[in-house]
Protein backbone atom coordinates (compact mmCIF):
# COMPACT_ATOMS: atom_id res chain seq x y z
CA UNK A 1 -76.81 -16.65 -97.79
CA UNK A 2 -79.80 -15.21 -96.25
CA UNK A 3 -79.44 -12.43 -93.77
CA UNK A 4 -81.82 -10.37 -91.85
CA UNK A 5 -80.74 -7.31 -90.36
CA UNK A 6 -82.92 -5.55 -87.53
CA UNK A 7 -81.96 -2.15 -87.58
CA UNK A 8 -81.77 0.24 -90.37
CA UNK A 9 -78.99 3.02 -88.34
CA UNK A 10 -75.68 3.59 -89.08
CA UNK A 11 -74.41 0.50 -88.18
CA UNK A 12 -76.85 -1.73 -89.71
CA UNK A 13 -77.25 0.29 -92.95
CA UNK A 14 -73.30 -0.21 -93.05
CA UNK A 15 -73.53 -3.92 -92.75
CA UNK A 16 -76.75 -4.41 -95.10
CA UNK A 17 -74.53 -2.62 -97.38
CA UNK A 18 -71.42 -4.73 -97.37
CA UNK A 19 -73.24 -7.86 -97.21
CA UNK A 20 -75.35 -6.50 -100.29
CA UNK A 21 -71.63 -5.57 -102.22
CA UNK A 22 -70.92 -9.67 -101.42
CA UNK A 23 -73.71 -11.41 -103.04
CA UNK A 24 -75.97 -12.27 -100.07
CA UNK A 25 -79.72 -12.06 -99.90
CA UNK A 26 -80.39 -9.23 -97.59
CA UNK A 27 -83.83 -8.27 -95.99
CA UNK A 28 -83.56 -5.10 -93.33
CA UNK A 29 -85.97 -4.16 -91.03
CA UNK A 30 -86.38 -0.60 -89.09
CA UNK A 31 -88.77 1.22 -87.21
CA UNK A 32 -88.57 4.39 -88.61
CA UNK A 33 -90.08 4.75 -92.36
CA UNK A 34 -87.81 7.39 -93.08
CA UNK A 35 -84.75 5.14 -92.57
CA UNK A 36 -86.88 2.18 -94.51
CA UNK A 37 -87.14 4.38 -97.72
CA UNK A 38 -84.11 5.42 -97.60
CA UNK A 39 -82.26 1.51 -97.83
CA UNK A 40 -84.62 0.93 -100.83
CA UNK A 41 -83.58 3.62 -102.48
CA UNK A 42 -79.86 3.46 -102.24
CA UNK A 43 -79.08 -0.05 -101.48
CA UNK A 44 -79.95 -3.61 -103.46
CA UNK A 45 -82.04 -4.75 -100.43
CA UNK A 46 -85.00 -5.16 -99.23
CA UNK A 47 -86.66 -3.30 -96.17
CA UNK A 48 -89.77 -3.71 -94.23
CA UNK A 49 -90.90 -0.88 -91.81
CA UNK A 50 -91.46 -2.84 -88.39
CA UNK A 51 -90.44 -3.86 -85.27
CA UNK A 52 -87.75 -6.58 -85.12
CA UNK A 53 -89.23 -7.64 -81.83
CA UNK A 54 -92.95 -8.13 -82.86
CA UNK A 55 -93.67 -11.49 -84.02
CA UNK A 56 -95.44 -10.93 -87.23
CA UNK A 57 -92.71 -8.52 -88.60
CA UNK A 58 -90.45 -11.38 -88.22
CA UNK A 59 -92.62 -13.99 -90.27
CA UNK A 60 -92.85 -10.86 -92.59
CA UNK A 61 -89.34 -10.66 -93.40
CA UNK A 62 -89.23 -14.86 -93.63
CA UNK A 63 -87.57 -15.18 -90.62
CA UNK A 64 -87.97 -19.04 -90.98
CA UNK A 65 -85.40 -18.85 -93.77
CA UNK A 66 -83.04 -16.83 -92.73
CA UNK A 67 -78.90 -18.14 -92.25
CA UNK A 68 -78.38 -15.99 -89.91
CA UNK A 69 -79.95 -12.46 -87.92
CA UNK A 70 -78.62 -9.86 -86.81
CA UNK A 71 -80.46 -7.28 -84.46
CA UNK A 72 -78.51 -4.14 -84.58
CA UNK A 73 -80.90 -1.73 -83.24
CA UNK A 74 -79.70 1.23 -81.04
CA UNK A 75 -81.90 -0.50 -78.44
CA UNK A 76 -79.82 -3.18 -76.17
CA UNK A 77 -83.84 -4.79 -74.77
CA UNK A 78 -84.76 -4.89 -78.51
CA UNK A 79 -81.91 -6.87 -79.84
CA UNK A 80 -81.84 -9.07 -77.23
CA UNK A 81 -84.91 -9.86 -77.41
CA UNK A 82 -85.77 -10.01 -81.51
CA UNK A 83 -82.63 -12.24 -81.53
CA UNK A 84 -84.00 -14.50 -79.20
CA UNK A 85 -87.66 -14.50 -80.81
CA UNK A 86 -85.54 -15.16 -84.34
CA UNK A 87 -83.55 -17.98 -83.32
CA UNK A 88 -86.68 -19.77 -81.68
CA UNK A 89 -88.81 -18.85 -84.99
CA UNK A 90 -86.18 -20.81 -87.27
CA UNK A 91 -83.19 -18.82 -87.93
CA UNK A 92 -79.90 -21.02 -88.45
CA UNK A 93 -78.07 -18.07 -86.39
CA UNK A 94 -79.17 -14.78 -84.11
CA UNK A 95 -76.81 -12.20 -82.84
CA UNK A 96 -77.30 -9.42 -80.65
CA UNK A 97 -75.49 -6.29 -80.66
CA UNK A 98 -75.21 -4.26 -77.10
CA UNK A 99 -73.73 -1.35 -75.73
CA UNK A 100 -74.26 -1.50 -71.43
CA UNK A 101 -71.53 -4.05 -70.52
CA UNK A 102 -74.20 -5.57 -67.48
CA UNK A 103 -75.63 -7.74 -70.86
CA UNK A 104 -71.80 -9.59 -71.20
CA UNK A 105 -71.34 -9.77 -67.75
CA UNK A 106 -71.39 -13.47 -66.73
CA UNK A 107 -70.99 -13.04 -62.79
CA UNK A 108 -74.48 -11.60 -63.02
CA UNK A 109 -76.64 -13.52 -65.09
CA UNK A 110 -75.95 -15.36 -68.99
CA UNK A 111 -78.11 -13.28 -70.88
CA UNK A 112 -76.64 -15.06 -74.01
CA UNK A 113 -77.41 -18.65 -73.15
CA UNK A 114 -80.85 -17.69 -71.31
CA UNK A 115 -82.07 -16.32 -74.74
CA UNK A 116 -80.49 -19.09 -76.83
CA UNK A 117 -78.23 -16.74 -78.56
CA UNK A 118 -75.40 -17.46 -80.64
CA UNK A 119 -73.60 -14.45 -79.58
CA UNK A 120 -74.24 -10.89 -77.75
CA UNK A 121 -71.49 -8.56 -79.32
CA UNK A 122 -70.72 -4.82 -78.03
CA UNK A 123 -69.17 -2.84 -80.65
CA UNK A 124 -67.08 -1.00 -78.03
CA UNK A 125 -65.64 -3.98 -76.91
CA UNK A 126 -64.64 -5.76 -79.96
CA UNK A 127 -63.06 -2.39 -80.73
CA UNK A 128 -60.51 -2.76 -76.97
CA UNK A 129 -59.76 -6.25 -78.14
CA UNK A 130 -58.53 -4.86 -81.46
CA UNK A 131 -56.28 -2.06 -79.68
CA UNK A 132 -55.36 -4.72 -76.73
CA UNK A 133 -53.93 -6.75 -79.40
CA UNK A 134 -52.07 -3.92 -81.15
CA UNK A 135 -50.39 -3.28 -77.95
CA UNK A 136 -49.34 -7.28 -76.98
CA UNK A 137 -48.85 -7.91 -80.40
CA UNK A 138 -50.46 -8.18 -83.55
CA UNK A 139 -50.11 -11.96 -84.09
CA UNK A 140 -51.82 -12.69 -81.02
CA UNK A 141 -54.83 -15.18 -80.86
CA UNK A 142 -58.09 -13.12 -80.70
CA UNK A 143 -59.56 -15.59 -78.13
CA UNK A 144 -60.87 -13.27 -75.92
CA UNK A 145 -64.45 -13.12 -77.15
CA UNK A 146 -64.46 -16.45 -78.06
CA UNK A 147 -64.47 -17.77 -74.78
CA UNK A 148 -66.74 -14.82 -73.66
CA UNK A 149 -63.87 -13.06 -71.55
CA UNK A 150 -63.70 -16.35 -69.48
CA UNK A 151 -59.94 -16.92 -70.82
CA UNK A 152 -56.83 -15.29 -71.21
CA UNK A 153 -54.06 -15.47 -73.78
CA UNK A 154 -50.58 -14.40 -73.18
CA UNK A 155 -47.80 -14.48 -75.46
CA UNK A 156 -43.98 -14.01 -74.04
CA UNK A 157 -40.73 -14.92 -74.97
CA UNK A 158 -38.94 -17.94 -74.11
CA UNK A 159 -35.69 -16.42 -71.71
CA UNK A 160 -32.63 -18.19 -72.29
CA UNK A 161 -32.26 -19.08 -68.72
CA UNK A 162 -36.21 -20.50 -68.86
CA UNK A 163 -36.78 -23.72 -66.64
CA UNK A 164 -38.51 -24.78 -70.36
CA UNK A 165 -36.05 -23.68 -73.29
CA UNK A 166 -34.62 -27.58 -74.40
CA UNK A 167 -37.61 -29.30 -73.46
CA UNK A 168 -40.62 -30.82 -75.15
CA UNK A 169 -43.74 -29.55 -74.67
CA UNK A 170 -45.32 -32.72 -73.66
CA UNK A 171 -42.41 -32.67 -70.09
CA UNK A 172 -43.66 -29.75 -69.09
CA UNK A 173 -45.59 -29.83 -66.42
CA UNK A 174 -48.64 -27.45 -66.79
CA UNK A 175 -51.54 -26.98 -64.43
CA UNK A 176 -54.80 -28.32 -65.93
CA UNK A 177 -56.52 -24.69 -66.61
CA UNK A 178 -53.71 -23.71 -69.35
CA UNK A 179 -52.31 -24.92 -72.57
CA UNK A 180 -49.66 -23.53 -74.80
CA UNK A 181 -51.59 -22.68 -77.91
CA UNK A 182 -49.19 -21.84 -80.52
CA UNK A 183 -45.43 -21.07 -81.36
CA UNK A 184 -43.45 -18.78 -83.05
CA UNK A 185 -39.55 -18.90 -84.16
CA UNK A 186 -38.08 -17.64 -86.79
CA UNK A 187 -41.09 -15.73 -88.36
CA UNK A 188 -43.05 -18.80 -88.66
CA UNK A 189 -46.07 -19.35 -86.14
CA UNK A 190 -47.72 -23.05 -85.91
CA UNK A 191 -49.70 -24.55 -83.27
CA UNK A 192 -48.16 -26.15 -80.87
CA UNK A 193 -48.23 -30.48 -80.59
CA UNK A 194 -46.13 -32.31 -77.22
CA UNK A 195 -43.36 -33.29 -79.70
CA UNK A 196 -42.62 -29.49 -80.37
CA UNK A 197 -38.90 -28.97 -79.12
CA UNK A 198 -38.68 -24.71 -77.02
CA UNK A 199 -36.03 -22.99 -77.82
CA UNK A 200 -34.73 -19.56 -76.30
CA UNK A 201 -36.43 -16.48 -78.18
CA UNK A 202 -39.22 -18.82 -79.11
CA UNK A 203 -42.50 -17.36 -79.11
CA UNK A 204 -44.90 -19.05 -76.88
CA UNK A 205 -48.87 -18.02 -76.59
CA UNK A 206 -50.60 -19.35 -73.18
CA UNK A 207 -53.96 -20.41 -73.27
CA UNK A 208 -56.31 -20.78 -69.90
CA UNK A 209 -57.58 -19.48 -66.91
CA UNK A 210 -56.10 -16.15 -65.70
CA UNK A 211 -54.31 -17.56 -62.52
CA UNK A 212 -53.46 -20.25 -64.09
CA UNK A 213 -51.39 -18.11 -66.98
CA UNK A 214 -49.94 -16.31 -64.45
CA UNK A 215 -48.33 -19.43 -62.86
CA UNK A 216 -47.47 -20.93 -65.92
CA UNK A 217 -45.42 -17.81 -66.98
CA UNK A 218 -42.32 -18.81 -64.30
CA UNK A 219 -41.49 -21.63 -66.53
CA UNK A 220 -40.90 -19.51 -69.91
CA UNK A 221 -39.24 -16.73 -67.99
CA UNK A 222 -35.63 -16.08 -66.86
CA UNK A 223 -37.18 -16.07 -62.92
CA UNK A 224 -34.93 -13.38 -61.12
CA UNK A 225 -35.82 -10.76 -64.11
CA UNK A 226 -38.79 -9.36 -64.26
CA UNK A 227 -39.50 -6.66 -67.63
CA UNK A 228 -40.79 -3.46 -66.52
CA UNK A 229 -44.20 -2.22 -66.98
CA UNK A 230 -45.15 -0.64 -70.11
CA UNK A 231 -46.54 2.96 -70.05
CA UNK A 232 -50.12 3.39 -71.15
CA UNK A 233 -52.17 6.39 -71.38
CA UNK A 234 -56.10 6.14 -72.43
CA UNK A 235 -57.62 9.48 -73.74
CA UNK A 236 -61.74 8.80 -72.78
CA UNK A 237 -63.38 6.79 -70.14
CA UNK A 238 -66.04 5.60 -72.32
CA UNK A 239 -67.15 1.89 -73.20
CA UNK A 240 -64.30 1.36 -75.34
CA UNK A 241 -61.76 3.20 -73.10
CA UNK A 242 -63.01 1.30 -70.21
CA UNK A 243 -62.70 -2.34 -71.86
CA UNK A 244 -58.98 -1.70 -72.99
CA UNK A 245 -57.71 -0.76 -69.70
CA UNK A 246 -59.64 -3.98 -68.28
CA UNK A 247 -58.13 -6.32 -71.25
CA UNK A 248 -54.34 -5.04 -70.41
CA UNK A 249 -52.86 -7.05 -67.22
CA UNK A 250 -51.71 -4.27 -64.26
CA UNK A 251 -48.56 -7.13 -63.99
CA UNK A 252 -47.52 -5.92 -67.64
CA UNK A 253 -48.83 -2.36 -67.88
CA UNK A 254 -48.83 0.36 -65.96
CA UNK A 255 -52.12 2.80 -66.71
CA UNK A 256 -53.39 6.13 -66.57
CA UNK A 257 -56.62 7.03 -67.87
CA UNK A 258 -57.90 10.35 -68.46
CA UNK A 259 -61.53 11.49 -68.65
CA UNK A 260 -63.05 14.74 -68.34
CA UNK A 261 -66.35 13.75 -66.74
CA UNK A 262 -65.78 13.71 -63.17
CA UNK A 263 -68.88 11.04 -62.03
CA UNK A 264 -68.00 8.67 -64.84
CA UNK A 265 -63.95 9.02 -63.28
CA UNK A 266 -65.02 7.96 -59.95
CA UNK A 267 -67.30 4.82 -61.77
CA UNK A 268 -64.25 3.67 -63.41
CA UNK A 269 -61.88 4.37 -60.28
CA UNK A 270 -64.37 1.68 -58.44
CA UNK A 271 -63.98 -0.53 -61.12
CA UNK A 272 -60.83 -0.66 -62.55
CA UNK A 273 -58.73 0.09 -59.03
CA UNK A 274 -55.23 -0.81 -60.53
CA UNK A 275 -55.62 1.85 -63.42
CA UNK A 276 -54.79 5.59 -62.45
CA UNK A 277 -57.85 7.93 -63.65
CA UNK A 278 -57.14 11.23 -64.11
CA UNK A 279 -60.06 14.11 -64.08
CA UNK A 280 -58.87 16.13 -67.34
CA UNK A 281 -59.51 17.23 -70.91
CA UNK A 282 -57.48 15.23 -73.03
CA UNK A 283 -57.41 17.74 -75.73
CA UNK A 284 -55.47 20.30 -74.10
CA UNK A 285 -51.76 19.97 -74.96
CA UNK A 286 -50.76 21.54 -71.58
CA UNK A 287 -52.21 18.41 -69.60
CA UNK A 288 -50.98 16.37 -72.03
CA UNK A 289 -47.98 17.43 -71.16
CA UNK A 290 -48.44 17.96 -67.31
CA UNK A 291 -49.69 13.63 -67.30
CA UNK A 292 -46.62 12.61 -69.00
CA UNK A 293 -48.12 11.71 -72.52
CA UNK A 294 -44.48 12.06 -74.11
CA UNK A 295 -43.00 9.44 -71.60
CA UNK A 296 -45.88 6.58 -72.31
CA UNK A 297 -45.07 3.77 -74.45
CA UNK A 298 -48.79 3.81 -76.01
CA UNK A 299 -50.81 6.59 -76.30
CA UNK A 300 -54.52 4.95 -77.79
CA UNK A 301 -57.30 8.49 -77.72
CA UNK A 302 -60.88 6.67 -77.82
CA UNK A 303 -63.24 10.13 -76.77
CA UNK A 304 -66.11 9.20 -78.70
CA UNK A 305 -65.16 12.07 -81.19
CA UNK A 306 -63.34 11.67 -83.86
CA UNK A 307 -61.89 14.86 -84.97
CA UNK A 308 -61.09 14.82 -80.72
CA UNK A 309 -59.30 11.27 -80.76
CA UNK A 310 -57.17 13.05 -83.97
CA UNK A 311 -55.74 16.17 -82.63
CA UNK A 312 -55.05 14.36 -79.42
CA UNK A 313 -53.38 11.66 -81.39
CA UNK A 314 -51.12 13.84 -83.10
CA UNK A 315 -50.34 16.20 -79.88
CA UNK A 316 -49.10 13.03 -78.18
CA UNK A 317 -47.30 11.77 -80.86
CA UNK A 318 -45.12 16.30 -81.05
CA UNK A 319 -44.95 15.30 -77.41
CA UNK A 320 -42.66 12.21 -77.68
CA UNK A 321 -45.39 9.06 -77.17
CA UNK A 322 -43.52 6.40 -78.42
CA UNK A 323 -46.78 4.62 -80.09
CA UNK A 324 -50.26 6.30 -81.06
CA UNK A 325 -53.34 4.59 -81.78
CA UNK A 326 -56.78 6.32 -82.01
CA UNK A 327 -60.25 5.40 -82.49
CA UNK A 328 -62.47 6.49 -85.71
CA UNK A 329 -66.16 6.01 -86.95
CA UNK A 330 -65.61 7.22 -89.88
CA UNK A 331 -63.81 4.69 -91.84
CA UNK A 332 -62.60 7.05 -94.51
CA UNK A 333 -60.75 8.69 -91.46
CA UNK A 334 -58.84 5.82 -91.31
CA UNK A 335 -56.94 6.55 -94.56
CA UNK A 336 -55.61 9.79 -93.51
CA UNK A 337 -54.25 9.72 -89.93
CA UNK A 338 -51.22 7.57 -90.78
CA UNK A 339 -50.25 11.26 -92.91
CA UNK A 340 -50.82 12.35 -89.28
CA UNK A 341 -48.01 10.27 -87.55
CA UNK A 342 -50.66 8.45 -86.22
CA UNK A 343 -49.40 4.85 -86.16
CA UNK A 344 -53.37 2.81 -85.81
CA UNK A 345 -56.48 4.10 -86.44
CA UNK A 346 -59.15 1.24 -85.55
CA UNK A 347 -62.43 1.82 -87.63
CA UNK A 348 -65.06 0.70 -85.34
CA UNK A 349 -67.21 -0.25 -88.42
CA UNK A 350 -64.77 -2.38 -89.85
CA UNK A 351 -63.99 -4.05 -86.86
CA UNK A 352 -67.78 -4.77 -86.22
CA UNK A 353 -67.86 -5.84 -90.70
CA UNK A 354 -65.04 -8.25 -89.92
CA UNK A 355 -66.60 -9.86 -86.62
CA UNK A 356 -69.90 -9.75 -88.82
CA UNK A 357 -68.67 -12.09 -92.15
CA UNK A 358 -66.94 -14.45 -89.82
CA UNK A 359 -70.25 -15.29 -89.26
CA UNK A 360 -71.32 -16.45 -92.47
CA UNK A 361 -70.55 -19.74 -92.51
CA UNK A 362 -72.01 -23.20 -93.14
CA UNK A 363 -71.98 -26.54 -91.34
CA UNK A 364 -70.79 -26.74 -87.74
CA UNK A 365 -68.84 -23.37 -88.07
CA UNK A 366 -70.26 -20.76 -86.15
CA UNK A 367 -67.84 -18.18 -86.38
CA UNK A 368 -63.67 -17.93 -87.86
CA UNK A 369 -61.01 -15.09 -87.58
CA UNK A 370 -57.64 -15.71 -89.34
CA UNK A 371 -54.95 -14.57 -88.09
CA UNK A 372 -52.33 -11.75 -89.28
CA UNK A 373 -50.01 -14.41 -90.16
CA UNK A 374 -52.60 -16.50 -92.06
CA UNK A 375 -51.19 -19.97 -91.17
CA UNK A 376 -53.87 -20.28 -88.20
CA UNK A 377 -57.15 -19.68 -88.32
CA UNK A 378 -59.50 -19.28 -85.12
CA UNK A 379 -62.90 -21.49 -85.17
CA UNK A 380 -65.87 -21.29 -82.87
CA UNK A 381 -67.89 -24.74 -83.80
CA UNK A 382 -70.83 -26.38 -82.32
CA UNK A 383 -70.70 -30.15 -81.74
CA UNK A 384 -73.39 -32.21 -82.75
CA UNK A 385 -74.53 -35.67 -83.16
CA UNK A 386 -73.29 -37.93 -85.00
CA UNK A 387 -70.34 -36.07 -85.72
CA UNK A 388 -66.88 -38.34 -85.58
CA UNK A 389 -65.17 -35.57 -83.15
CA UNK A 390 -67.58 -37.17 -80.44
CA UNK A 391 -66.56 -40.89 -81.09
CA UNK A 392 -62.89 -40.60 -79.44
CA UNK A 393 -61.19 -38.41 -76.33
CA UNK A 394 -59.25 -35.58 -77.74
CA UNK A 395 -55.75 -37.58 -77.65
CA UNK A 396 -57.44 -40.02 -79.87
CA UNK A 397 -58.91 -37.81 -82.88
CA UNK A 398 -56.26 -36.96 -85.38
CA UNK A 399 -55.99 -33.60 -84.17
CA UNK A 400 -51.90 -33.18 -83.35
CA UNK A 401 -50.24 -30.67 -85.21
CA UNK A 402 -53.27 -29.52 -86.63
CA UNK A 403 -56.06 -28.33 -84.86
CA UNK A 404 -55.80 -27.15 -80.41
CA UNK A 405 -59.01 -27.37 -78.88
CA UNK A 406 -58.07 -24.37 -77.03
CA UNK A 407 -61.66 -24.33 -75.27
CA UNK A 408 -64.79 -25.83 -74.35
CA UNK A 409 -68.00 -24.23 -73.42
CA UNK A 410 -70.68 -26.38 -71.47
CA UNK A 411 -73.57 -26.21 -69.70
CA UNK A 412 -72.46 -21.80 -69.38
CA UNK A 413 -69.22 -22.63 -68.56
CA UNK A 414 -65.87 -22.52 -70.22
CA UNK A 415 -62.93 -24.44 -69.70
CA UNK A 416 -59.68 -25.34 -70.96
CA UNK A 417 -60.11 -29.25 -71.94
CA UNK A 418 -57.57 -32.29 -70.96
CA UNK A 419 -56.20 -34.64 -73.82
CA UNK A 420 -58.39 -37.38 -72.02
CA UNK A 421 -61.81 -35.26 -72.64
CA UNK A 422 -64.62 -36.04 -75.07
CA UNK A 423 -66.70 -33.65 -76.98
CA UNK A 424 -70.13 -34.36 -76.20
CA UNK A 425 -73.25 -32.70 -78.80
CA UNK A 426 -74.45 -29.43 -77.59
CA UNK A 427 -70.40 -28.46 -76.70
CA UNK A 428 -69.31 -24.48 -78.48
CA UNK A 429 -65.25 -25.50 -79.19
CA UNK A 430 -63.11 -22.61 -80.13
CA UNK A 431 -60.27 -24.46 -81.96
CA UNK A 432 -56.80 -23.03 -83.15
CA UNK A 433 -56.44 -25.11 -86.97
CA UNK A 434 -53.61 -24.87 -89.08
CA UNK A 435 -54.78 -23.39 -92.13
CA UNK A 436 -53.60 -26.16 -94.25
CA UNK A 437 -55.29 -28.79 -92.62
CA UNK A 438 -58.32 -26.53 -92.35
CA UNK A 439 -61.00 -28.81 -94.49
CA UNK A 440 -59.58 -32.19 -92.79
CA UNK A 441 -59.75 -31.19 -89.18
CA UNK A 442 -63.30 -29.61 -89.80
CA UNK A 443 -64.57 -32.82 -91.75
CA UNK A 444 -64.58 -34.58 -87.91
CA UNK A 445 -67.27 -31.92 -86.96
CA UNK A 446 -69.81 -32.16 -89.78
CA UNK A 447 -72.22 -35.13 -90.71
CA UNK A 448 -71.00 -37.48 -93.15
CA UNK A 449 -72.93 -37.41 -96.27
């Protein structure tokens, strides 16, 4: 394929590079000459000094024929914009990497859909959905940035006393705003169909609308028990810091945050009012020990530093944390802190690499993550015309089994769809498809030949 990266930093020398290592036709552009010469020399590429948001740069690099951009500047107005201005000149694909959360927030203004972007990603927060997951469970559906933080997915256990253990799923009756995406028993997960039969100790993943989920949960549940709250403590208030504790439910965790910058405390006390923030250094032992960091059921250190997010890692873990997970840049780091007793280290890199090559795709697929268990993959697909997944209502297509439209996203908006809804073109579908059936169920979204 044929990529064009804007940005010639860290980050997007790191992706020219692995796309380069995987056969794809890469063209980078940067600002700075130094950085220009320096991709030439060293990587299999080739690199234009230039804006990425001036026009004629753009037709420089052959923007026309590019698969897919990506504007990875260190520049949040320059991405946004050079993605934009790529798309509109004839790029299949744009993406947009950001760092001030106002550019994802939704309740403001849709920066992504007012640009005609495919999709606005912040390192720091695909990062907290990697650590969120660790913590709820590493099988979980990564849905969250699919549906642009307008859904939720929670996975819990079927009780044995549960108002739905013995039933089919098709008798249960669900609100509209959430659907059971998949189910897990015996160390098998599939996505879930009406005929599916719950047992007790099943593994159940909700998919929908936060209040919803929360309603829903009653029927899996034992009703008069209620777990306790698991233990969290944050080290670093930061973007990434600040996007776990949001992503982590106050009904399921209970949270304390320390950050040694005392303004940025009181910003994250006004926006996160169910998480306790704590004015301290997390890389003194002694408050360590003073805030409880032995007692915590995860321990995750995401500073900003490195070398910091280590020894605090490893303190917690003398102290008694039960679970420690820290945050690393350098992906070689990665490697060496499980010699630490550190249980995850989450490369922010790789994270970013992965999101990145689920990009690459033809045909209606816009983007794909496969699970751990890798029987399901997760699809984000654009519906267009003429396509046979627009000729029926959802209960219709052969879809049972095999594929969940888990989501639709219309006009801005994204909902959880009824079995009586029909795709129209222009919809974005995040779809839950069983691996197996993977080139059938995406056959009803492309053109015949």
């Amino acid at each position: 394929m044929r990529i064009l990266t804007l940005g010639a930093g860290t980050v997007g020398r790191w992706i020219a590079d692995i796309l380069c290592r995987r056969g794809h036709s890469v063209t980078v552009v940067d600002i700075d000459p130094h950085n220009v010469r320096r991709i030439n020399s060293e990587l299999d590429v080739r690199a234009i000094e230039g804006s990425g948001s001036q026009s004629t740069v753009l037709f420089q690099a052959d923007v026309c024929g590019a698969d897919i951009c990506l504007a990875v500047t260190g520049d949040d107005e320059v991405n946004i914009v050079a993605a934009s201005m790529a798309k509109a000149l004839g790029a299949r694909r744009s993406i947009a990497r950001v760092y001030a959360p106002a550019f994802r927030d939704l309740s403001t203004f849709d920066y992504q859909k007012h640009f005609n972007i495919d999709s606005i990603l912040s390192l720091e927060q695909l990062t907290a959905f990697e650590l969120t997951r660790a913590i709820r469970n590493p099988d979980a559906i990564p849905l969250e940035h699919f549906a642009r933080g307008q859904l939720e997915v929670y996975e819990m256990e079927v009780a044995k006393k549960a108002s739905a253990a013995g039933q089919r799923l098709r008798d249960l009756k669900l609100a509209g705003g959430v659907r059971i995406g998949s189910l897990a028993r015996e160390g098998r997960m599939w996505i879930a169909s009406g005929e599916d039969e719950l047992h007790a100790g099943d593994r159940v993943s909700l998919v929908g609308i936060p209040d919803a989920v929360s309603k829903a949960r009653v029927l899996f549940g034992a009703g008069d028990q209620r777990p306790s709250k698991k233990r969290v403590m944050i080290a670093g208030g930061g973007e990434t810091g600040y996007h776990l504790a949001g992503s982590l439910s106050p009904h399921d965790y209970r949270i304390v945050m320390l950050e040694q910058d005392m303004d940025r405390c009181e910003q994250l006390s006004k926006f996160l009012p169910e998480v306790t923030v704590i004015h301290a250094n997390a890389n003194r032992r002694s408050i360590l020990e003073d805030e409880g960091a032995g007692t915590v059921d995860y321990f995750v250190a995401c500073t900003g530093n490195d070398e910091s997010n280590i020894m605090a890692g490893v303190e917690a873990r003398e102290l008694g944390a039960s679970r420690v997970m820290c945050v690393v840049g350098r992906p070689d780091y990665a490697n060496v802190v499980g010699k630490l007793g550190i249980d995850l280290a989450v490369s922010e890199r790789d994270v970013l690499a992965r999101q990145i090559l689920g990009f690459l795709n033809e045909g209606a697929v816009i983007s794909q993550s496969r699970l751990p268990n890798g029987e399901i993959t997760v699809y984000e697909l654009e519906v267009v015309q003429g396509t046979r997944v627009t000729t029926a209502t959802l209960a219709e297509l052969p879809l049972a089994g095999r594929c969940l439209i888990a989501a639709i996203q219309r006009d801005g908006f994204v909902r959880v769809p009824r079995a009586d809804d029909q795709l129209k073109p222009g919809d974005i579908v995040v779809a839950l498809v069983d691996q197996a059936s993977a080139e059938d169920c995406l056959s009803l979204f492309n053109v015949a030949q």
